[in-house]
C-alpha atoms as a PDB file:
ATOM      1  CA  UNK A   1      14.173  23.401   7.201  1.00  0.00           C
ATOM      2  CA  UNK A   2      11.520  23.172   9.901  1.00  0.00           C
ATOM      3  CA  UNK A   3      14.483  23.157  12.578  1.00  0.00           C
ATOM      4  CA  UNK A   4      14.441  26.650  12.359  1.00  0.00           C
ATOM      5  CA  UNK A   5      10.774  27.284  12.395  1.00  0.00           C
ATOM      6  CA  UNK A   6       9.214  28.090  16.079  1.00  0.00           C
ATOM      7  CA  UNK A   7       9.032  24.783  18.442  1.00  0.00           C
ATOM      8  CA  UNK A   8       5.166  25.270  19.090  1.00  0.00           C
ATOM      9  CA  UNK A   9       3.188  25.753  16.034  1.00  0.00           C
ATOM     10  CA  UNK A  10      -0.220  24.835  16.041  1.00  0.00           C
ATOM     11  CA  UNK A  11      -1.267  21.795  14.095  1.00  0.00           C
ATOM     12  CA  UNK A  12      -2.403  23.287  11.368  1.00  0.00           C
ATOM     13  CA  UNK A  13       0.264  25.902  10.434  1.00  0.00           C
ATOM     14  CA  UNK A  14       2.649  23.113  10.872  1.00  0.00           C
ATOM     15  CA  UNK A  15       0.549  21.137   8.121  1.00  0.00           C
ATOM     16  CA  UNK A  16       0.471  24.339   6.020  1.00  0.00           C
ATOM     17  CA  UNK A  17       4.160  24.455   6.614  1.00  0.00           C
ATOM     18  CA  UNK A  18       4.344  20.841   5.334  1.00  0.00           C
ATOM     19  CA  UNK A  19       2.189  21.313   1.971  1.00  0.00           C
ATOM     20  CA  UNK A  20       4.182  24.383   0.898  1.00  0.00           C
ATOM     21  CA  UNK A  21       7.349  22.130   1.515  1.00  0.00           C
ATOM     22  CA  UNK A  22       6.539  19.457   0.043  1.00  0.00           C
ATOM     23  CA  UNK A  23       4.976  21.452  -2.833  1.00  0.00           C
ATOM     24  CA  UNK A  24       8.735  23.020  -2.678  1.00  0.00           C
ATOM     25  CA  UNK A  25      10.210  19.855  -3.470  1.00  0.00           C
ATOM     26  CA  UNK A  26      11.496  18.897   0.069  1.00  0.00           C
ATOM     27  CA  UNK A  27      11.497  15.118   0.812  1.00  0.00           C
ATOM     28  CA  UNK A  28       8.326  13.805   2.910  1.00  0.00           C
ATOM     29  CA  UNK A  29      10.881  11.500   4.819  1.00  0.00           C
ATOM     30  CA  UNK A  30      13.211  14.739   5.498  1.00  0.00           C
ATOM     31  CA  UNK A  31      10.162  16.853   6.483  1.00  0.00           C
ATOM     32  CA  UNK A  32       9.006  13.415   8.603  1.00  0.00           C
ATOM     33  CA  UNK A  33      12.162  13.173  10.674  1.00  0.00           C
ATOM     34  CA  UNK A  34      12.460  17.104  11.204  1.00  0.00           C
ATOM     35  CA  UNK A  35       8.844  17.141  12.162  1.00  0.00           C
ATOM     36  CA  UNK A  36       9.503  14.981  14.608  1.00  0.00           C
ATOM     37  CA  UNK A  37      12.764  16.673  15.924  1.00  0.00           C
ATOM     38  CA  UNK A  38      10.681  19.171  16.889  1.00  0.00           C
ATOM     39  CA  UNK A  39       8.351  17.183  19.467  1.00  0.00           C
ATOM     40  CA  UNK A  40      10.381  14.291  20.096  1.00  0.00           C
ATOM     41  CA  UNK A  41      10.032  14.229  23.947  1.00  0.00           C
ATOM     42  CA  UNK A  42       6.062  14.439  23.446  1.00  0.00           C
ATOM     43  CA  UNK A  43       4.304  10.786  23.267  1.00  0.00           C
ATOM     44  CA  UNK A  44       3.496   9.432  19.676  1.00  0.00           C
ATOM     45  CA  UNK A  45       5.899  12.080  18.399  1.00  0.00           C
ATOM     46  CA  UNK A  46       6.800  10.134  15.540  1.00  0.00           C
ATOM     47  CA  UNK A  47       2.929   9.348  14.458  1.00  0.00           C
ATOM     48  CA  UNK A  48       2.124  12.705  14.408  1.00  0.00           C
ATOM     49  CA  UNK A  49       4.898  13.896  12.506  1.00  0.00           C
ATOM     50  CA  UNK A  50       4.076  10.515   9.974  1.00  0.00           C
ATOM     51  CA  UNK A  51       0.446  11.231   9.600  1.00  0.00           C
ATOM     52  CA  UNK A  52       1.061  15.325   9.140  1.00  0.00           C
ATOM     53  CA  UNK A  53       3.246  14.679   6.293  1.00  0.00           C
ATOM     54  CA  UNK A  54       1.191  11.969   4.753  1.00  0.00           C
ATOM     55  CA  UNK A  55      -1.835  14.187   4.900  1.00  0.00           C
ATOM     56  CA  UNK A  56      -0.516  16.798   3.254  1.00  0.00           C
ATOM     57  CA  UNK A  57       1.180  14.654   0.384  1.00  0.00           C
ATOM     58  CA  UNK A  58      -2.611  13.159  -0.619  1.00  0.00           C
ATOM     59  CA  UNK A  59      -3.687  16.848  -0.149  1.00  0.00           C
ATOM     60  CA  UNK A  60      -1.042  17.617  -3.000  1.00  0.00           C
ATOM     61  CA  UNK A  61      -1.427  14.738  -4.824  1.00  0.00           C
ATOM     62  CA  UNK A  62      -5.310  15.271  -5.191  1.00  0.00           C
ATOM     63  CA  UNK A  63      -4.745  18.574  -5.887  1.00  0.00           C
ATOM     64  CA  UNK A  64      -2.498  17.689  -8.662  1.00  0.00           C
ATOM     65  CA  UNK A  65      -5.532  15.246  -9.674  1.00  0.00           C
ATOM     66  CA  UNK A  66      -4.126  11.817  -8.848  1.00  0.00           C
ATOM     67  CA  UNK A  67      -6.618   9.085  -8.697  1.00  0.00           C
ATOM     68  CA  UNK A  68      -7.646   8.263  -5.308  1.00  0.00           C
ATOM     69  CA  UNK A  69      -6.239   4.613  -6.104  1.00  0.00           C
ATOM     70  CA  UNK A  70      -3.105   5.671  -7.321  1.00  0.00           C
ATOM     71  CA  UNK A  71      -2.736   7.715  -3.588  1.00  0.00           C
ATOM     72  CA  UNK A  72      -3.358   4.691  -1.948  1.00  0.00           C
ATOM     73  CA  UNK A  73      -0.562   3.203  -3.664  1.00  0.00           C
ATOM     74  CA  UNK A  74       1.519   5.667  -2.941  1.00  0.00           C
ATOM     75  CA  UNK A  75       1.283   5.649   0.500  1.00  0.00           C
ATOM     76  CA  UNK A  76       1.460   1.989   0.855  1.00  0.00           C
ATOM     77  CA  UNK A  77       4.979   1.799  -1.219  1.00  0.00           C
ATOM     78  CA  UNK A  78       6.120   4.949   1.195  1.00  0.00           C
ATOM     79  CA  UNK A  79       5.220   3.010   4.371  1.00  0.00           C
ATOM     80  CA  UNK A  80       5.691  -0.814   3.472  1.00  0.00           C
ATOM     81  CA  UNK A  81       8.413  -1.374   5.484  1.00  0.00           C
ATOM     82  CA  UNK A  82       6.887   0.432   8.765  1.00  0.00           C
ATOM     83  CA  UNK A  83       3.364  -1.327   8.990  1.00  0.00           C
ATOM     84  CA  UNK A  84       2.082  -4.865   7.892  1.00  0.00           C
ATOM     85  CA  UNK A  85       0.458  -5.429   4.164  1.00  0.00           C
ATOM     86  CA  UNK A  86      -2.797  -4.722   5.167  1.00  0.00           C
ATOM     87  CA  UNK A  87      -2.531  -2.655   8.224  1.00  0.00           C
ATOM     88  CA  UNK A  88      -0.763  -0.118   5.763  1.00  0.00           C
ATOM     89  CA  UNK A  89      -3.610  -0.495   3.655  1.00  0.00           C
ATOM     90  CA  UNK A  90      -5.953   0.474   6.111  1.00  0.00           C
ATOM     91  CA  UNK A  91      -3.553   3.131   7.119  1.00  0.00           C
ATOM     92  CA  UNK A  92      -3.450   4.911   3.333  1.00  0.00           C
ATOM     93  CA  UNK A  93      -6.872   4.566   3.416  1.00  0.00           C
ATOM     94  CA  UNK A  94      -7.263   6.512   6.671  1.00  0.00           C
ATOM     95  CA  UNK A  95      -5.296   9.068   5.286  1.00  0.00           C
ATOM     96  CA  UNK A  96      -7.087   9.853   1.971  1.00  0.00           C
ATOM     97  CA  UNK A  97     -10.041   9.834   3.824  1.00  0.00           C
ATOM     98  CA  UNK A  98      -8.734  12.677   6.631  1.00  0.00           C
ATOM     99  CA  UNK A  99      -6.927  14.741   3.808  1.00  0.00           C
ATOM    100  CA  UNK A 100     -10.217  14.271   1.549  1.00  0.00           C
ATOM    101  CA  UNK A 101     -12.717  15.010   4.827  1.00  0.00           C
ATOM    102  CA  UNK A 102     -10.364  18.518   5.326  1.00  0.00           C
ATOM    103  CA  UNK A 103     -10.460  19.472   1.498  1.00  0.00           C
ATOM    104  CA  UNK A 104     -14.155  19.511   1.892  1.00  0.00           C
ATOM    105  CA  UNK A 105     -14.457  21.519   5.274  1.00  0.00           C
ATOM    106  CA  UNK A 106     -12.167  23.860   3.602  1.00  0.00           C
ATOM    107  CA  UNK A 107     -14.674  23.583   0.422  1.00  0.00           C
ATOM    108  CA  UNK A 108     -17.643  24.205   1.981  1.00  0.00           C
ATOM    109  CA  UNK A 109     -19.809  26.821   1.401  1.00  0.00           C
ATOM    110  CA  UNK A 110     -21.142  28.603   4.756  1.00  0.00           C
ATOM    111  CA  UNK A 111     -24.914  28.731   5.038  1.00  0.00           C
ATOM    112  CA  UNK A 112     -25.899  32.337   5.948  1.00  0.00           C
ATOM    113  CA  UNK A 113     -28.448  32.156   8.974  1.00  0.00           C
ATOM    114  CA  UNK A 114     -31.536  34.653   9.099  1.00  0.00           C
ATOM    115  CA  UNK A 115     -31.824  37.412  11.776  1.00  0.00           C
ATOM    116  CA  UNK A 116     -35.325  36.552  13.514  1.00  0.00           C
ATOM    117  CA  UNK A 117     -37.051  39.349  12.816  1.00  0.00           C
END
């Protein structure tokens, strides 16, 4: 699916990419390994593709109103076998907290400024 998308998207179409997949019903580990197919040569390739994905499955997840605990578990049973117990904890934890910081910025409300008069 994303092997035929351009090689150089910026972050965050490729994580817009990623939501409306997964929202589409395409497997995170499919999306995961393709993700990475696409920047393989580049350094940490494979924890950028991991961390894209995982982001945008919370992001899905909350928006679907899962409990914030019940993401955590989620992401924990997805990557048990790629991180020690707790350092997967910490991990899922990281990741609520990015996808929950961006649903916020996204949120947010822009203060108008004043012209000085």
């Amino acid at each position: 699916m994303l092997k035929s998308s351009p090689k150089h998207l910026l972050p965050e179409a490729e994580a817009a990419y990623v939501l409306s997949a997964l929202k589409a019903g395409i497997d995170a580990g499919r999306l995961t390994r393709e993700l990475f197919s696409l920047h393989a040569l580049e350094s940490g390739a494979w924890d950028r593709a991991r961390r894209i994905v995982d982001t945008a499955s919370v992001r899905s997840w909350l928006s679907d109103e899962v409990p914030p605990a019940d993401v955590i578990t989620i992401l924990e049973v997805r990557r048990r076998f790629e991180f020690p117990r707790q350092d997967c904890h910490t991990y899922s934890v990281s990741i609520l907290q990015t996808a929950q910081k961006e649903i916020r910025s996204e949120n947010a409300t822009p203060i108008p400024t004043q012209k000085e008069s």
